[in-house]
C-alpha atoms as a PDB file:
ATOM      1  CA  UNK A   1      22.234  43.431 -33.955  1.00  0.00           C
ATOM      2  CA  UNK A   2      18.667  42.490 -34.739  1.00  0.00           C
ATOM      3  CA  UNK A   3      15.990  41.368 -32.309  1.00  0.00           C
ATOM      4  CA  UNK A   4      14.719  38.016 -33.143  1.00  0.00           C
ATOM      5  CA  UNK A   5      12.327  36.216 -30.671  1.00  0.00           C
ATOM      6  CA  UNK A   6      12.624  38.802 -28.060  1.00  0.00           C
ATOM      7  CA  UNK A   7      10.409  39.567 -25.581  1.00  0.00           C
ATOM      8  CA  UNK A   8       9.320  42.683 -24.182  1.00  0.00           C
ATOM      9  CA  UNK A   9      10.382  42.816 -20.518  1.00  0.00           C
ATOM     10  CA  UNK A  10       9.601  45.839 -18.411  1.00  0.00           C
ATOM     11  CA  UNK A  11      11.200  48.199 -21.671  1.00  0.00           C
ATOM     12  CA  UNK A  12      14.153  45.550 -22.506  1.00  0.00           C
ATOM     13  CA  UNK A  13      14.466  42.906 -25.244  1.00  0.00           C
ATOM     14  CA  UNK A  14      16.319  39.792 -24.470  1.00  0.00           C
ATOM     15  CA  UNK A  15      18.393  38.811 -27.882  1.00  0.00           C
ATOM     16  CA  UNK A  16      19.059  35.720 -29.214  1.00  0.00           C
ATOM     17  CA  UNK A  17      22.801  35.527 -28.035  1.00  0.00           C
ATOM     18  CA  UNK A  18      21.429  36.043 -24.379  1.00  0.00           C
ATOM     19  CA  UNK A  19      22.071  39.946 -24.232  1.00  0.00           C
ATOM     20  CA  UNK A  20      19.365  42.831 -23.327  1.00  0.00           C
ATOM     21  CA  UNK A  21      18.710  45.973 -25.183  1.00  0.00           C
ATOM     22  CA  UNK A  22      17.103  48.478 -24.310  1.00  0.00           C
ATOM     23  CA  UNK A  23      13.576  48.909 -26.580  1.00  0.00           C
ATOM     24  CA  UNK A  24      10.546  51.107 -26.334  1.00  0.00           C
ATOM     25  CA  UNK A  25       7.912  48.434 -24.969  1.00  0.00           C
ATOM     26  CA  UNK A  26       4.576  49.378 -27.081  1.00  0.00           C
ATOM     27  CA  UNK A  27       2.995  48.359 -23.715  1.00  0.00           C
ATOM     28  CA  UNK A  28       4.823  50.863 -22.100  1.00  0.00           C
ATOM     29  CA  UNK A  29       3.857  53.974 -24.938  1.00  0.00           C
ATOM     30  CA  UNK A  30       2.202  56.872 -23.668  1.00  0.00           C
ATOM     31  CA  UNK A  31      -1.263  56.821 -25.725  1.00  0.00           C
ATOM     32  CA  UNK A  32      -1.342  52.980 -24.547  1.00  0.00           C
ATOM     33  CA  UNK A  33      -1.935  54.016 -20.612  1.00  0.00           C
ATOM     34  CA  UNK A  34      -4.156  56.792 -21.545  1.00  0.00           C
ATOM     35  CA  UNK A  35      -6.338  54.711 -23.140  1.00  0.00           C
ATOM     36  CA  UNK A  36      -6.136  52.343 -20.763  1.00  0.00           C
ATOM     37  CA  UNK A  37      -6.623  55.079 -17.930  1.00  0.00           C
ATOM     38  CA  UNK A  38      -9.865  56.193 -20.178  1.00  0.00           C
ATOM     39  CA  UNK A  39     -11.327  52.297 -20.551  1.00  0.00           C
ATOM     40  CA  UNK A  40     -10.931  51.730 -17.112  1.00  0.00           C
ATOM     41  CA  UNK A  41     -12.525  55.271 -16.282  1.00  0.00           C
ATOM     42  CA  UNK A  42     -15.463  54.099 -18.429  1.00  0.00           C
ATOM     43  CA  UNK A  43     -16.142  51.032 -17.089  1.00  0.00           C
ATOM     44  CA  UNK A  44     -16.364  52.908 -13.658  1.00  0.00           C
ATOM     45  CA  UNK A  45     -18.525  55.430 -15.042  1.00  0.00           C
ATOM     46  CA  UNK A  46     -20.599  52.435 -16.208  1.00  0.00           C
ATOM     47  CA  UNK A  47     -20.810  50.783 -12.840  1.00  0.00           C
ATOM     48  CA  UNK A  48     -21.904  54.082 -11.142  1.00  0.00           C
ATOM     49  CA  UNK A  49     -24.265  54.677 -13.487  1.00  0.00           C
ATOM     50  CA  UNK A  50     -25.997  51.124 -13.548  1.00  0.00           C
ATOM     51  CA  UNK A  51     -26.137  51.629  -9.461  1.00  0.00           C
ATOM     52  CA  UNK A  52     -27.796  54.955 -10.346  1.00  0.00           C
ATOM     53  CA  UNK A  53     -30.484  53.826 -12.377  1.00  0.00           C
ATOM     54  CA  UNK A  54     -31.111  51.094 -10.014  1.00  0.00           C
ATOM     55  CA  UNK A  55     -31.741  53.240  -7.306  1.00  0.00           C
ATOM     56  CA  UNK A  56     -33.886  55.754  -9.530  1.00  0.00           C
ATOM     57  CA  UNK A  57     -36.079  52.015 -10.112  1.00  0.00           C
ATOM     58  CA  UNK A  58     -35.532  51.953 -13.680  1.00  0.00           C
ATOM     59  CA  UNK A  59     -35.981  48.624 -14.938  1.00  0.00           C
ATOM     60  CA  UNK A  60     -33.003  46.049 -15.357  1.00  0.00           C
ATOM     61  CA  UNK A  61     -32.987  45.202 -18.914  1.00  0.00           C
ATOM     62  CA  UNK A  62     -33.729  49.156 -19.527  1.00  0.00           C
ATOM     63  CA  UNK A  63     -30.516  49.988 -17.428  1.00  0.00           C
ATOM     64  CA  UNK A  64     -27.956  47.354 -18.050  1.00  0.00           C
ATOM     65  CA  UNK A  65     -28.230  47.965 -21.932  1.00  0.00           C
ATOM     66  CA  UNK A  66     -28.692  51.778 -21.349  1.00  0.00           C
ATOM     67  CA  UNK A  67     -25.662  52.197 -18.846  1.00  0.00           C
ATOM     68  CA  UNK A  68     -23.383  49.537 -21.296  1.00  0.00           C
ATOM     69  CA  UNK A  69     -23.285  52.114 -24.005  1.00  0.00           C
ATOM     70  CA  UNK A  70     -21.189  54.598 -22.053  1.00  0.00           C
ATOM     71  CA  UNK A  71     -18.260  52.322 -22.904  1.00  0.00           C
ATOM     72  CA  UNK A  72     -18.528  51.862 -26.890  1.00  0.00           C
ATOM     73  CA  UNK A  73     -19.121  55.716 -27.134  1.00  0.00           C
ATOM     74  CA  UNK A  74     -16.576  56.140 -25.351  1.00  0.00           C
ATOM     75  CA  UNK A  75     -14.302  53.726 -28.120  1.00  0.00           C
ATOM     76  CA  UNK A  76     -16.014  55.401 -30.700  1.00  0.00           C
ATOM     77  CA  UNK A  77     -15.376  58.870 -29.805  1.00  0.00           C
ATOM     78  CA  UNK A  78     -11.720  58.221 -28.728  1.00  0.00           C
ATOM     79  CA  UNK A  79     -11.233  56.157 -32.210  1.00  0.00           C
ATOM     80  CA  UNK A  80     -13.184  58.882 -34.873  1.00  0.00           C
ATOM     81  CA  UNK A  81     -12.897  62.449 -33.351  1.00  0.00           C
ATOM     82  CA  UNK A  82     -10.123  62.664 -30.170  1.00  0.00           C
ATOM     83  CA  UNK A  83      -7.373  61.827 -30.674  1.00  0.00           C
ATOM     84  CA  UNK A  84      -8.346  60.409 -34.022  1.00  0.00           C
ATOM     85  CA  UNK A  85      -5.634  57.779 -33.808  1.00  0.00           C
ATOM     86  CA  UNK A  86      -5.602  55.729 -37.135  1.00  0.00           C
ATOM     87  CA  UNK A  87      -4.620  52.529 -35.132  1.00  0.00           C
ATOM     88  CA  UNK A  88      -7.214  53.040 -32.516  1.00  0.00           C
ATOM     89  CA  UNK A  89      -9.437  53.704 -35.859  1.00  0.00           C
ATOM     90  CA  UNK A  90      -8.325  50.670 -37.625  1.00  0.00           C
ATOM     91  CA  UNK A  91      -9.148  48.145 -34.762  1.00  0.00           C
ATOM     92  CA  UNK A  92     -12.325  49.844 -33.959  1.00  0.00           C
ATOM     93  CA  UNK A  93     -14.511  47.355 -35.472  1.00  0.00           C
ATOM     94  CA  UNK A  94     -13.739  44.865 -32.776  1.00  0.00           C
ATOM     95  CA  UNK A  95     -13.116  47.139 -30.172  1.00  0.00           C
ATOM     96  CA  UNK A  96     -16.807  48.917 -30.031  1.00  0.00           C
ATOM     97  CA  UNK A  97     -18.657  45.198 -30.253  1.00  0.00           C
ATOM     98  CA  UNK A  98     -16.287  43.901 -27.225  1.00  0.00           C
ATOM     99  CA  UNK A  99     -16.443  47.307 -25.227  1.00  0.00           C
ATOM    100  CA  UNK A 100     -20.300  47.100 -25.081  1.00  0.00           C
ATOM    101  CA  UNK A 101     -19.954  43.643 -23.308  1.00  0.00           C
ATOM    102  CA  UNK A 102     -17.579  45.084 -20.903  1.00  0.00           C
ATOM    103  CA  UNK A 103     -19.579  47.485 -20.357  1.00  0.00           C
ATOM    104  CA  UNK A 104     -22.909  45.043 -19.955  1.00  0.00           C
ATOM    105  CA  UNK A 105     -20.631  43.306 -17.629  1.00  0.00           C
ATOM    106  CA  UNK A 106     -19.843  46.499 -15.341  1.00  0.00           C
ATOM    107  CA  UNK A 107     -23.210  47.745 -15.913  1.00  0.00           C
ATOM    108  CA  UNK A 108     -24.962  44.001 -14.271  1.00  0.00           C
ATOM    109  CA  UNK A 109     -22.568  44.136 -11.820  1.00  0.00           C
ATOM    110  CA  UNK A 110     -23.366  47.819 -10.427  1.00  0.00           C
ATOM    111  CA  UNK A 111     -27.093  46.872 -10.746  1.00  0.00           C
ATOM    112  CA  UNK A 112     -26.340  43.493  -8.529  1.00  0.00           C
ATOM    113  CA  UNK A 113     -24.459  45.967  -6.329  1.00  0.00           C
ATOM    114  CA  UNK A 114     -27.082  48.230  -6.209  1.00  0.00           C
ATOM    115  CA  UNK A 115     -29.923  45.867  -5.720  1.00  0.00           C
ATOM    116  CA  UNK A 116     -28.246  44.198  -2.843  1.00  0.00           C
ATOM    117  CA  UNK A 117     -26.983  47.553  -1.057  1.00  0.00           C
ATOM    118  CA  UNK A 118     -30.558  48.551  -1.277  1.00  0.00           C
ATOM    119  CA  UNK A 119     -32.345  45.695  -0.013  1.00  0.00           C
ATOM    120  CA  UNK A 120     -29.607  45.823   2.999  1.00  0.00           C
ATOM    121  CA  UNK A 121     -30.709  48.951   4.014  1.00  0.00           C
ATOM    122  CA  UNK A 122     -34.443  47.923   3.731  1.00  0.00           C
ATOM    123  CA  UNK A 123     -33.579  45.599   6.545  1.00  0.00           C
ATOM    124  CA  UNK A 124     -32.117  47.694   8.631  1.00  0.00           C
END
């Protein structure tokens, strides 16, 4: 039997004649959720560090850009020198580009954080 239009349901493929197999879900692959776990490690990494900066009183535009490159180094390392993986390498050109706005975005959003957690506690 071959799979035509099937979808990827929580590891099975529905067939054309209405039956389910069984499949490895690429979704579901191993190196997917460590990456994943890694990414979302980043962009936490990115947040704390923004907040960081923003309490040392290091100056937005110095921060945001300085804390969003923890992300694309991140890509970069994982895609050139561990694990090396060539498919990781092969979509690399998009993925570094789009990683640094993630990590602008994380990076803002920690400094917001920040900013507002320490202008509470001026208040106080």
């Amino acid at each position: 039997m071959e799979i035509r239009h099937g979808s990827c349901h929580g590891g099975y493929a529905i067939l054309d004649n209405g039956s389910e197999r069984q499949v490895t879900c690429p979704l579901l692959s191993p190196h997917v959720k460590e990456s994943s776990i890694a990414f979302v490690a980043g962009l936490i990494a990115t947040l704390f560090l923004a907040g960081y900066l923003r309490g040392r009183r290091v100056k937005a535009l110095v921060a945001i850009t300085g804390a969003g490159l923890v992300l694309p180094v991140l890509v970069a390392f994982t895609s050139f020198v561990y694990p090396a993986d060539p498919e990781a390498r092969m979509w690399a050109a998009i993925a570094i580009p789009v990683s640094y706005l993630w990590g602008m975005t994380a990076a803002g959003l920690g400094y917001g954080v920040a900013a507002l957690a320490l202008k509470g506690r001026r208040d106080i």
